[in-house]
PDB file of N, CA and C in Angstrom:
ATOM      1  N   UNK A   1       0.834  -1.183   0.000  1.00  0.00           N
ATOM      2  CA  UNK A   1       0.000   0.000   0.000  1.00  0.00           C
ATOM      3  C   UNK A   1       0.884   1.254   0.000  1.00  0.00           C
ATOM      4  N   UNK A   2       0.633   2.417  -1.030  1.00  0.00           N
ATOM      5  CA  UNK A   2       1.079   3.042  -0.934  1.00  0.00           C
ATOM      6  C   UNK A   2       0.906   4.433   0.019  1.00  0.00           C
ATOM      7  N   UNK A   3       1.775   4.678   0.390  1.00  0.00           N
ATOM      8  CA  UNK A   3       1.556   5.959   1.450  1.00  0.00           C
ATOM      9  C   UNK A   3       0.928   7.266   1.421  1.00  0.00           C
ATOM     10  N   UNK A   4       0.631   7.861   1.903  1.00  0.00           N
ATOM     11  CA  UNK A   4       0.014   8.595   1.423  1.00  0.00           C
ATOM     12  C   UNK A   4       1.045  10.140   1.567  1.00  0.00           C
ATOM     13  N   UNK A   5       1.695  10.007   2.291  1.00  0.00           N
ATOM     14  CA  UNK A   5       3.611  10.845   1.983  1.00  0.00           C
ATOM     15  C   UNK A   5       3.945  10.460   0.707  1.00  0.00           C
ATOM     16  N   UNK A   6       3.939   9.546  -0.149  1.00  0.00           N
ATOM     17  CA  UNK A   6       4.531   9.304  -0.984  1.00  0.00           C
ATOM     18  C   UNK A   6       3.389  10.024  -1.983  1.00  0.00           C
ATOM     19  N   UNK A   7       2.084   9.939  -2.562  1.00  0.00           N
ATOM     20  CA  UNK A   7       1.388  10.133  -3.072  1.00  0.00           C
ATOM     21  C   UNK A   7       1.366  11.508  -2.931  1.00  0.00           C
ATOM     22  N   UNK A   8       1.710  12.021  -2.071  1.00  0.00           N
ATOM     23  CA  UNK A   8       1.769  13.461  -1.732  1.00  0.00           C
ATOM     24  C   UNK A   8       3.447  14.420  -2.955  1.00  0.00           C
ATOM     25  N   UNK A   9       4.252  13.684  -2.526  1.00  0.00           N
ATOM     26  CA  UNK A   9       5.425  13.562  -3.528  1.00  0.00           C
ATOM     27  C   UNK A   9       5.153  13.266  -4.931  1.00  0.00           C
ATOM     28  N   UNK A  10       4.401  12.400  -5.292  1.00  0.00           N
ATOM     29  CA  UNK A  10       4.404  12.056  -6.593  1.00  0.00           C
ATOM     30  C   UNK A  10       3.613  12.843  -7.413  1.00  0.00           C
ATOM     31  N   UNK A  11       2.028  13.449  -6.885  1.00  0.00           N
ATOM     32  CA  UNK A  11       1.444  14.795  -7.126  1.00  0.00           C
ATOM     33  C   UNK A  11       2.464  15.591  -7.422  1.00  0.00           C
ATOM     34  N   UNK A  12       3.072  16.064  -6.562  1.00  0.00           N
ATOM     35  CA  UNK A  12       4.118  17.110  -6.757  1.00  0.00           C
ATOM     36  C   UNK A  12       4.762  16.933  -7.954  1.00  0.00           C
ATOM     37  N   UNK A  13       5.353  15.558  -8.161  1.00  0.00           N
ATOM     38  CA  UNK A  13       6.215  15.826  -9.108  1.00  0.00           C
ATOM     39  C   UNK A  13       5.422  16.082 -10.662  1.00  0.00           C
ATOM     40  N   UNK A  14       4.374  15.698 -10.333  1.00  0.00           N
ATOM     41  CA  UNK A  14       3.517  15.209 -12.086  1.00  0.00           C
ATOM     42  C   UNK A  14       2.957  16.912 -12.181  1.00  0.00           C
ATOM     43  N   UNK A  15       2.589  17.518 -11.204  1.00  0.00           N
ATOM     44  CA  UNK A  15       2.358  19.196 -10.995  1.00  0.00           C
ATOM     45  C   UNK A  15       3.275  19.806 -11.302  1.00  0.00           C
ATOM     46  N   UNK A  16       4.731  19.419 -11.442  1.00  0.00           N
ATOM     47  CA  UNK A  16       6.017  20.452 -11.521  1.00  0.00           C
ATOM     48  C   UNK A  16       6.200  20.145 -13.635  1.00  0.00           C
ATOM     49  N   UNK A  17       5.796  18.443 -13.234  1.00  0.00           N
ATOM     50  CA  UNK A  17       6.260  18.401 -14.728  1.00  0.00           C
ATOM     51  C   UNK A  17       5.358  18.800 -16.045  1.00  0.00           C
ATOM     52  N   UNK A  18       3.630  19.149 -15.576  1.00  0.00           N
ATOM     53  CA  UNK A  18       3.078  19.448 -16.436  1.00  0.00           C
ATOM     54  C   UNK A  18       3.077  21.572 -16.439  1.00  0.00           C
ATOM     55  N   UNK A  19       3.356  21.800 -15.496  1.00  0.00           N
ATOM     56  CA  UNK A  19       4.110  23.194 -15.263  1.00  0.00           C
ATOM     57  C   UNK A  19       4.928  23.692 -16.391  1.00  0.00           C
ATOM     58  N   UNK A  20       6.315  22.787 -16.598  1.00  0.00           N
ATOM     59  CA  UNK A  20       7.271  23.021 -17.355  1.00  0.00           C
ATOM     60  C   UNK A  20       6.623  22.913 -18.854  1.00  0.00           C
ATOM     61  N   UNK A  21       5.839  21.768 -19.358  1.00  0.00           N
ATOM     62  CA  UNK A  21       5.468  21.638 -20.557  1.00  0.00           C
ATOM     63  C   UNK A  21       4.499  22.791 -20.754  1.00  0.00           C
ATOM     64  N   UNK A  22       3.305  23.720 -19.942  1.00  0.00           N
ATOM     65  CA  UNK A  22       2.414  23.883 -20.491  1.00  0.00           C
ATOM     66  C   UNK A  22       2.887  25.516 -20.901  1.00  0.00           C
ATOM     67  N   UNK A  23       2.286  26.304 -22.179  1.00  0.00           N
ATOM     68  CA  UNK A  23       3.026  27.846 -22.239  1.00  0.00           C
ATOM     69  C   UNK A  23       2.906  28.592 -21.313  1.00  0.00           C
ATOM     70  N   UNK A  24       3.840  29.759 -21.708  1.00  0.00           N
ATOM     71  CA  UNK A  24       4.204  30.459 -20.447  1.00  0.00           C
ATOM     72  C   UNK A  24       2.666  31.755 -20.650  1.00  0.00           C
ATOM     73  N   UNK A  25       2.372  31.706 -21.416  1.00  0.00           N
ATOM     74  CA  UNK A  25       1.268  32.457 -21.824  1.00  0.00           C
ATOM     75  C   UNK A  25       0.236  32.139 -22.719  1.00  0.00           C
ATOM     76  N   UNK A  26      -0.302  33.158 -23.082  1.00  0.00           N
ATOM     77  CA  UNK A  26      -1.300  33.110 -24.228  1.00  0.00           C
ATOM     78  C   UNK A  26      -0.456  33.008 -25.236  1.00  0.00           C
ATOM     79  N   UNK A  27       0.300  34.480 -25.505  1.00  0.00           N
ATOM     80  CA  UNK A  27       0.863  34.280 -26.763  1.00  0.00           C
ATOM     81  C   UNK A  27       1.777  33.401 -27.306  1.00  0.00           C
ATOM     82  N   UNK A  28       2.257  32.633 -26.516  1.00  0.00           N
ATOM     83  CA  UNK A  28       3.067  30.965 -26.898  1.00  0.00           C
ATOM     84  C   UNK A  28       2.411  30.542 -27.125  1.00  0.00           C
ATOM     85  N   UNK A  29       1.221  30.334 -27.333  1.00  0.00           N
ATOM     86  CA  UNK A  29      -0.163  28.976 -27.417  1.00  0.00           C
ATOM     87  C   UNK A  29      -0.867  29.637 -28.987  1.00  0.00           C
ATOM     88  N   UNK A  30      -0.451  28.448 -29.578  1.00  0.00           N
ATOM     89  CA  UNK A  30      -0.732  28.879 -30.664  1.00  0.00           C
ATOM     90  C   UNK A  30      -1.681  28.164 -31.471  1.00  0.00           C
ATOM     91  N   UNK A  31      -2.717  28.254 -32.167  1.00  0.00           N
ATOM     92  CA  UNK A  31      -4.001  27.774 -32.625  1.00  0.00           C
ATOM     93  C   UNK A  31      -3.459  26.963 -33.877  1.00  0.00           C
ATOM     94  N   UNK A  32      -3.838  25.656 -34.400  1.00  0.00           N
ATOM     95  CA  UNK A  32      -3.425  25.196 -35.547  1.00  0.00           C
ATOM     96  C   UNK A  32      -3.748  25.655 -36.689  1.00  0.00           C
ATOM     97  N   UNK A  33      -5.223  26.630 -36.463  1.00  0.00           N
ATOM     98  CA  UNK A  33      -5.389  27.662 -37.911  1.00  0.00           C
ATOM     99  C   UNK A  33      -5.557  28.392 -37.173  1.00  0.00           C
ATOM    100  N   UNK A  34      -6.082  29.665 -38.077  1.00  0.00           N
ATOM    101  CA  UNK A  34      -6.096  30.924 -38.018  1.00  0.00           C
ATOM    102  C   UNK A  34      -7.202  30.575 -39.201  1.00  0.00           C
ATOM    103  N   UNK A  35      -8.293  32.195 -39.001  1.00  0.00           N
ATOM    104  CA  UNK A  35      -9.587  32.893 -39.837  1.00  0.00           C
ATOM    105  C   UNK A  35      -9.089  33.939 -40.260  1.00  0.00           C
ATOM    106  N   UNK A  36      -9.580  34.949 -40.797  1.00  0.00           N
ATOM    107  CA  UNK A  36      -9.403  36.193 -40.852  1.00  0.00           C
ATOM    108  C   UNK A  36      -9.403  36.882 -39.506  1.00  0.00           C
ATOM    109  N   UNK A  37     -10.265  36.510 -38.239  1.00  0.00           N
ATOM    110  CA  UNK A  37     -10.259  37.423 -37.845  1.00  0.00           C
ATOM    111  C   UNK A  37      -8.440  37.439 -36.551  1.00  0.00           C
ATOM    112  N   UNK A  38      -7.992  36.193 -36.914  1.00  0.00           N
ATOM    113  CA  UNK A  38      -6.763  35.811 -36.167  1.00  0.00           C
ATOM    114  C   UNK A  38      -5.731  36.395 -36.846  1.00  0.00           C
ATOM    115  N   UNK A  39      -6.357  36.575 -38.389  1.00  0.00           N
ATOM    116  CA  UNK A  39      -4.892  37.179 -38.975  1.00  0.00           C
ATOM    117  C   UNK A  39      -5.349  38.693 -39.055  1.00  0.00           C
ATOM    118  N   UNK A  40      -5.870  39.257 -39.413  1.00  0.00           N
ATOM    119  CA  UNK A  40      -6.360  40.935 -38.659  1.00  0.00           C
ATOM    120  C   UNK A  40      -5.324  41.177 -37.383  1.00  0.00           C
ATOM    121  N   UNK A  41      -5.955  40.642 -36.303  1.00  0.00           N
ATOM    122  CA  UNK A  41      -5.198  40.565 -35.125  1.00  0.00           C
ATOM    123  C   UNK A  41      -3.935  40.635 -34.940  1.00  0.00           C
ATOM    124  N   UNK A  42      -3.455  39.284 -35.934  1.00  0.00           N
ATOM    125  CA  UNK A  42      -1.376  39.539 -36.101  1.00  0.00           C
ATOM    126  C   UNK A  42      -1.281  40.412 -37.008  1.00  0.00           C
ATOM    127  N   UNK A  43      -1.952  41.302 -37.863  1.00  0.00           N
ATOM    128  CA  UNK A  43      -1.314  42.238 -38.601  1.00  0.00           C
ATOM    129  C   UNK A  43      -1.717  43.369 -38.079  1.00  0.00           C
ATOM    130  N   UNK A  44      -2.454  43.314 -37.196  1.00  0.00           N
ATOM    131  CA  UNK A  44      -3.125  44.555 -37.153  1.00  0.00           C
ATOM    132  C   UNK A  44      -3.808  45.617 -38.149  1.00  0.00           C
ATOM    133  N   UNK A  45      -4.597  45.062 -38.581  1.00  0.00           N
ATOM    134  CA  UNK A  45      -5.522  45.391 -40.228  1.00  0.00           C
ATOM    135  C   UNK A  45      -6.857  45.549 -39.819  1.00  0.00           C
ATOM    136  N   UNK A  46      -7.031  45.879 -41.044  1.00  0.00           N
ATOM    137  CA  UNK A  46      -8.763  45.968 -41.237  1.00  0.00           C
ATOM    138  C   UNK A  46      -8.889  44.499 -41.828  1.00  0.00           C
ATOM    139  N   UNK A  47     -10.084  43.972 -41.943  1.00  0.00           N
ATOM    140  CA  UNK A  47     -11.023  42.929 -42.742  1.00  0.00           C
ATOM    141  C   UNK A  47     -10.550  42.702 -44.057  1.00  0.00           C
ATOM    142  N   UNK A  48     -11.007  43.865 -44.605  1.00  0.00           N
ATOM    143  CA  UNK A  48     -10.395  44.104 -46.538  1.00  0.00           C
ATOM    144  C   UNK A  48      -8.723  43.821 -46.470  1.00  0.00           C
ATOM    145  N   UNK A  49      -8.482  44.815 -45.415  1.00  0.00           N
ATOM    146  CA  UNK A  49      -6.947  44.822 -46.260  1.00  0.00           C
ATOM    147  C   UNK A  49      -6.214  43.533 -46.106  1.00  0.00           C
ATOM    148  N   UNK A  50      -6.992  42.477 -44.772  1.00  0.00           N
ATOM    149  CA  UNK A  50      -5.906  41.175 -45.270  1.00  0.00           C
ATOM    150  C   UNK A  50      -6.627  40.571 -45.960  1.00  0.00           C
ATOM    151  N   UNK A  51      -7.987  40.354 -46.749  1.00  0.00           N
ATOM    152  CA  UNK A  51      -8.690  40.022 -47.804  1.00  0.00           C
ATOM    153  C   UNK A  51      -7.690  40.421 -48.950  1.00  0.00           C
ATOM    154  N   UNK A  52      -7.235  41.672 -49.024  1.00  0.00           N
ATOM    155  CA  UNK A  52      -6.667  41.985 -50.464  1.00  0.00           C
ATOM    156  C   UNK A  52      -5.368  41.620 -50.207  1.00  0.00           C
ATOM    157  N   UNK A  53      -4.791  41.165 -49.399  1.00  0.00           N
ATOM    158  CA  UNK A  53      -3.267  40.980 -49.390  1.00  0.00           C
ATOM    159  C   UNK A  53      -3.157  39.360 -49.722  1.00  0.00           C
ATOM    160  N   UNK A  54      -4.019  38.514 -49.062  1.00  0.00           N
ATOM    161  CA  UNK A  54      -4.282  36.964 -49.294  1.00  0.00           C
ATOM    162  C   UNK A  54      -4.497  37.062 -50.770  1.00  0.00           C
ATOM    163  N   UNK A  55      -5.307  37.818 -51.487  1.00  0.00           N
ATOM    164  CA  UNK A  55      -5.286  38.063 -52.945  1.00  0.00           C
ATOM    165  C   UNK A  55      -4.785  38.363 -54.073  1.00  0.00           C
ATOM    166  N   UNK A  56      -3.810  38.956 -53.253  1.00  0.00           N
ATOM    167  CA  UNK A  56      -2.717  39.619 -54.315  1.00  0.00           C
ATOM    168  C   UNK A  56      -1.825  38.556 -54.930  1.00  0.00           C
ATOM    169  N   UNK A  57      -1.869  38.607 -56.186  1.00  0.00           N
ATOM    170  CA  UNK A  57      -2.004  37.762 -56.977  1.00  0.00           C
ATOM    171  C   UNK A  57      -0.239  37.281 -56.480  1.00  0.00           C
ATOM    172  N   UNK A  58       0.973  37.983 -56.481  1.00  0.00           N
ATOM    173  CA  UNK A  58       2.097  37.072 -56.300  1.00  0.00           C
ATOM    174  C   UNK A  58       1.682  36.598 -54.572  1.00  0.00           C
ATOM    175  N   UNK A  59       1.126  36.963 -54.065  1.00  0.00           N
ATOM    176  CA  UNK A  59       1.046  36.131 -52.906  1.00  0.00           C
ATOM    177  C   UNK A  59       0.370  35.489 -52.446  1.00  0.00           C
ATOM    178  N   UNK A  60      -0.992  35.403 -53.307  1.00  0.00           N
ATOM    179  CA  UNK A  60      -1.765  34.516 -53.334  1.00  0.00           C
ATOM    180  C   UNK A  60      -1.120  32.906 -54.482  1.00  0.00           C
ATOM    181  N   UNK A  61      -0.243  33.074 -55.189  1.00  0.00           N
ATOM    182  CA  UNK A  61       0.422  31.756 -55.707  1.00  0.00           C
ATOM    183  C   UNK A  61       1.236  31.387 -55.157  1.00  0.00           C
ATOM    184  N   UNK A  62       2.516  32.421 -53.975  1.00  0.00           N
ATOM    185  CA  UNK A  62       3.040  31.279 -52.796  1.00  0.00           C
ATOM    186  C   UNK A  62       2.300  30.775 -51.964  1.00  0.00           C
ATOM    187  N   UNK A  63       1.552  31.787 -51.656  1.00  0.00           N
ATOM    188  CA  UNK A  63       0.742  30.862 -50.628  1.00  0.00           C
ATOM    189  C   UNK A  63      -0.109  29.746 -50.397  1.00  0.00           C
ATOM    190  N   UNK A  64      -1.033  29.527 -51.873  1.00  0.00           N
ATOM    191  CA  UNK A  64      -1.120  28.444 -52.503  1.00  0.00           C
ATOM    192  C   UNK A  64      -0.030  27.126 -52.627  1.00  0.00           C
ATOM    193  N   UNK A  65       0.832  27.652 -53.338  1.00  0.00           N
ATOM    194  CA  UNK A  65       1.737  26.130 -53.376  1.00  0.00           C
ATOM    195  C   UNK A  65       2.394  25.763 -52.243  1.00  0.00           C
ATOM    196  N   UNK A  66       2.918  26.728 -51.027  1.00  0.00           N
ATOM    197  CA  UNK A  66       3.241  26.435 -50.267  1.00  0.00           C
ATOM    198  C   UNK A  66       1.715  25.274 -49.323  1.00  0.00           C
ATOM    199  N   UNK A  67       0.895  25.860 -49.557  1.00  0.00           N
ATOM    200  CA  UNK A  67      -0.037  25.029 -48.956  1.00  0.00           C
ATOM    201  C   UNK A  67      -0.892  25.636 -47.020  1.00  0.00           C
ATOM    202  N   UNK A  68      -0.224  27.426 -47.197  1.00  0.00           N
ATOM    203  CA  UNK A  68      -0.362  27.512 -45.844  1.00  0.00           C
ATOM    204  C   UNK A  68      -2.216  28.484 -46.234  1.00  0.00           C
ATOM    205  N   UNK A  69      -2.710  28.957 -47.076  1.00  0.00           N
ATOM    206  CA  UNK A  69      -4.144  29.302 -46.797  1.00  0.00           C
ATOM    207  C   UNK A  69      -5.155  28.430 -47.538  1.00  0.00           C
ATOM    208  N   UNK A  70      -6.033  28.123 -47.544  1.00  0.00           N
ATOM    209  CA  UNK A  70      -6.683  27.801 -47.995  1.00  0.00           C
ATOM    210  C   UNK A  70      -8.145  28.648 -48.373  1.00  0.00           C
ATOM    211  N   UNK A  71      -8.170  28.976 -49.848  1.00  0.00           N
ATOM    212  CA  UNK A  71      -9.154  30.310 -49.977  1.00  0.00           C
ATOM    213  C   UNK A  71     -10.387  29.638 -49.936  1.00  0.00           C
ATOM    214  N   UNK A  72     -11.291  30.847 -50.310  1.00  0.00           N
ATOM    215  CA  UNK A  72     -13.022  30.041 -49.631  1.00  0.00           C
ATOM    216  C   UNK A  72     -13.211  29.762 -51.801  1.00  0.00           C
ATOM    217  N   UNK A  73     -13.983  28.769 -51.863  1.00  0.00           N
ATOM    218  CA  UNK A  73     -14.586  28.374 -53.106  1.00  0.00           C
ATOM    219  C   UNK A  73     -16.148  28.667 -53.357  1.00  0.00           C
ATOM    220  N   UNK A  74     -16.548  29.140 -52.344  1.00  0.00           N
ATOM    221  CA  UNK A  74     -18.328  29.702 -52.353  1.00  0.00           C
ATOM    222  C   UNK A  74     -18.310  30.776 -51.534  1.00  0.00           C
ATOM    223  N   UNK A  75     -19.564  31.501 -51.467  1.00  0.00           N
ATOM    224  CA  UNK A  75     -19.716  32.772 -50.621  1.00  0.00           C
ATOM    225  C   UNK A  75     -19.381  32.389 -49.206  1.00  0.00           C
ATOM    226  N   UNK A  76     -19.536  31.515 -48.585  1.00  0.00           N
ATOM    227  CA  UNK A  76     -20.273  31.513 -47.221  1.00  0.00           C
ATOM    228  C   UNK A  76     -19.485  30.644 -46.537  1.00  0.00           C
ATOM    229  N   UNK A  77     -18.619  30.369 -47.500  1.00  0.00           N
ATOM    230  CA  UNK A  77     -16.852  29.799 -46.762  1.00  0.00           C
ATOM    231  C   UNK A  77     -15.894  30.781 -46.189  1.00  0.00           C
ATOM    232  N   UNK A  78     -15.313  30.927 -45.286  1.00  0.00           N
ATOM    233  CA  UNK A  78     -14.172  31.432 -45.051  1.00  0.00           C
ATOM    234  C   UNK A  78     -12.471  31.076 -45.239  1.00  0.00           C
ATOM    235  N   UNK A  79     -11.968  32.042 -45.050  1.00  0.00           N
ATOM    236  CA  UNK A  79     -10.285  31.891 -45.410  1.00  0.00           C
ATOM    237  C   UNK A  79      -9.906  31.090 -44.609  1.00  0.00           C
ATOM    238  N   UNK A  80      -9.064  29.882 -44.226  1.00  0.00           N
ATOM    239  CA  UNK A  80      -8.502  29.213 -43.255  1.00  0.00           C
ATOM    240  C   UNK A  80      -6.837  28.841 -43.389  1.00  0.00           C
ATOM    241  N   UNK A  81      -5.949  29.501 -42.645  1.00  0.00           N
ATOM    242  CA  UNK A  81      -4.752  29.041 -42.393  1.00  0.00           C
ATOM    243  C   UNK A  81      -3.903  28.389 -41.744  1.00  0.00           C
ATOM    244  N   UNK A  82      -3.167  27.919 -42.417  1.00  0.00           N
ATOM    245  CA  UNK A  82      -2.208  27.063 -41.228  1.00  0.00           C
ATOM    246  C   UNK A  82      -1.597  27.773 -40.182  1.00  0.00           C
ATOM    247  N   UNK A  83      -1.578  27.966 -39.150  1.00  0.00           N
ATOM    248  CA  UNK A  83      -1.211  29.402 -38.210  1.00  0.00           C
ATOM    249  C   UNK A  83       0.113  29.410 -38.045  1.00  0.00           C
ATOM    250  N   UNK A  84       1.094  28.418 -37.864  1.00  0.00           N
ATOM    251  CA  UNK A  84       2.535  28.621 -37.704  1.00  0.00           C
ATOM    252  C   UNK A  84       2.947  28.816 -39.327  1.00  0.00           C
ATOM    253  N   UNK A  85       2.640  28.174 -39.896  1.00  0.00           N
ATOM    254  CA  UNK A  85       3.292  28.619 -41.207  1.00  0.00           C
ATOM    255  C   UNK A  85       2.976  29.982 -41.858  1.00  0.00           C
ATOM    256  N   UNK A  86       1.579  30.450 -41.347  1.00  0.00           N
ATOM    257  CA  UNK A  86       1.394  31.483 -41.909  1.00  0.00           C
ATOM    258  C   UNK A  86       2.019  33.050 -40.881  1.00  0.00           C
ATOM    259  N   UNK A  87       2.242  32.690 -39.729  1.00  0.00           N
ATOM    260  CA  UNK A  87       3.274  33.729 -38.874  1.00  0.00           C
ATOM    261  C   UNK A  87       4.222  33.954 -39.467  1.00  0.00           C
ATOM    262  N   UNK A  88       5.157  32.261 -39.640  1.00  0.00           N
ATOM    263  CA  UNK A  88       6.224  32.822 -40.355  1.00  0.00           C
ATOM    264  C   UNK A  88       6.419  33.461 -41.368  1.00  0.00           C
ATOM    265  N   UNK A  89       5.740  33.107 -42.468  1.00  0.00           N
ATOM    266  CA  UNK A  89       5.495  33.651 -43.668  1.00  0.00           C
ATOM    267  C   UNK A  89       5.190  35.687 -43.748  1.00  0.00           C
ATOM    268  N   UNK A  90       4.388  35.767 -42.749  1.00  0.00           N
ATOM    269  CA  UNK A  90       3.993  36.870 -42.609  1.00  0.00           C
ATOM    270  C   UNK A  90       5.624  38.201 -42.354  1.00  0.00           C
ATOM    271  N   UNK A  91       6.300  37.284 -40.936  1.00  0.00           N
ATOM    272  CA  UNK A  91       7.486  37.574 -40.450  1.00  0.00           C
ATOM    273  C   UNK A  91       8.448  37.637 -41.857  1.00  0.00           C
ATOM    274  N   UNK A  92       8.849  36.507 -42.674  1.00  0.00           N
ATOM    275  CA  UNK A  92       9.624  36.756 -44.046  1.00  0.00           C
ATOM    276  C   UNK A  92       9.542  37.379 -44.374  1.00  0.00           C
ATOM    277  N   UNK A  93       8.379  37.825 -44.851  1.00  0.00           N
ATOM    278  CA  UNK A  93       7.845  38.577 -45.961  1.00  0.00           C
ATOM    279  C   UNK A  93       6.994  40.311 -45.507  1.00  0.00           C
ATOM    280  N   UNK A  94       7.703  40.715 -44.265  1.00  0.00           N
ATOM    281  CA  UNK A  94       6.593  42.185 -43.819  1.00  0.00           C
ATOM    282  C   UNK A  94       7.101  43.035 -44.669  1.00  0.00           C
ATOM    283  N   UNK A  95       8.696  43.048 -45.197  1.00  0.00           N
ATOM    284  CA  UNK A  95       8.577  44.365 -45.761  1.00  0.00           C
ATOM    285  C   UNK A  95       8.539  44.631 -47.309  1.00  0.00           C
ATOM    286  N   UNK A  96       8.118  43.333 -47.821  1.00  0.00           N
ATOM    287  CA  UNK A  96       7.579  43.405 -48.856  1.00  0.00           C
ATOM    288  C   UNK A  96       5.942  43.247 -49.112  1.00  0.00           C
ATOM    289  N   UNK A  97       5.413  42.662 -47.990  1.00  0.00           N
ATOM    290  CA  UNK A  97       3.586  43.056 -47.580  1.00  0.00           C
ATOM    291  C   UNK A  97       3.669  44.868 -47.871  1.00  0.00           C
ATOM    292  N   UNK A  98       4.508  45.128 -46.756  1.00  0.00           N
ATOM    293  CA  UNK A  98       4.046  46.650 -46.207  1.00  0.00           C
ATOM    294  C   UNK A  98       4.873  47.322 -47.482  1.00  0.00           C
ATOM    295  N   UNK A  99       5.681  46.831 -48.862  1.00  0.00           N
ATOM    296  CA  UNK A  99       5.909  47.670 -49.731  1.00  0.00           C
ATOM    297  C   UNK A  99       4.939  47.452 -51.015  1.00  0.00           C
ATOM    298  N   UNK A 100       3.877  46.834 -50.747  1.00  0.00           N
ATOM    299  CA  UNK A 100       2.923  45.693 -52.156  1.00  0.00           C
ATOM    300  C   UNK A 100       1.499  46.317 -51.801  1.00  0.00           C
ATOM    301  N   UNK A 101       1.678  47.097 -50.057  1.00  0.00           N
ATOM    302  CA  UNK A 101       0.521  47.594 -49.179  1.00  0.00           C
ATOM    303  C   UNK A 101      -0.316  48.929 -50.465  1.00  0.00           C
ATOM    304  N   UNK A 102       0.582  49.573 -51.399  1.00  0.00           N
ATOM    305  CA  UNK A 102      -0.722  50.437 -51.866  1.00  0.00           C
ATOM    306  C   UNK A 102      -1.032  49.330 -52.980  1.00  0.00           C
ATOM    307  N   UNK A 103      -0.675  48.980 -53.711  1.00  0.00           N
ATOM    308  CA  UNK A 103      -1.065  48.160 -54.828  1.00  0.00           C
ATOM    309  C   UNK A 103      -2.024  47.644 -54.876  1.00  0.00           C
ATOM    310  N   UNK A 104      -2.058  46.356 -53.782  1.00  0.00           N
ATOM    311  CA  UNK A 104      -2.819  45.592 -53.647  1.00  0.00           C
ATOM    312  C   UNK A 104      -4.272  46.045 -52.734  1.00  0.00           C
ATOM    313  N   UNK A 105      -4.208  46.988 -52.197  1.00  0.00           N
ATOM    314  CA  UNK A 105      -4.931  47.382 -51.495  1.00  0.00           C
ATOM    315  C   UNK A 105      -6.280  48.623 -52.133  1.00  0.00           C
ATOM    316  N   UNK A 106      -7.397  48.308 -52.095  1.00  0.00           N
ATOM    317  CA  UNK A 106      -8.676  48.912 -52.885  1.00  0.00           C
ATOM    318  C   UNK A 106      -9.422  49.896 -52.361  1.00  0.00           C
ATOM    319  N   UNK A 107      -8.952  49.748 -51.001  1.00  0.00           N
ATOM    320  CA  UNK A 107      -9.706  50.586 -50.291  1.00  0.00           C
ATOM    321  C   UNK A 107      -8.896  51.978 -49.128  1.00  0.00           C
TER     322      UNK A 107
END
């Protein structure tokens, strides 16, 4: 039979070790997709403007073959991304977003 000192110890330890694994925050915890309204958020945008940037035609064909958005095919679908690939991507590529920003942008 085990003790109940010991059980007391072993709590502890399984409490220390799921501690270490779990993030230190929100923003370490990261969603396996992303919507529009998750990528708004990391760019800090309006609605349209990451609508027209997902669109823009050279970055709408990496982003395609790379495989990180997936565009909507009917009205009433939404945009869905892979969320780590599409951070990074975002991170590569800001200062050519923010130099492509009047072009592509309609509004």
């Amino acid at each position: 039979m085990i003790e109940l000192l010991n059980l007391d110890v072993l709590n502890n330890i399984i409490d220390s070790r799921i501690l270490m694994n779990s993030p230190q925050n929100k923003e370490d915890e990261l969603t396996a997709w992303w919507d529009i309204e998750d990528l708004k958020r990391e760019c800090k945008k309006g609605n349209q403007w990451c609508i027209d940037m997902l669109n823009y035609p050279p970055f709408k064909n990496e982003l395609t073959k790379l495989k990180i958005v997936y565009y909507p095919k009917h009205n009433r679908e939404g945009y869905s991304m892979v969320a780590k690939q599409m951070k990074q991507w975002l991170i590569e590529n800001h200062s050519i977003i923010r130099e492509s920003a009047s072009i592509f942008r309609t509004s």
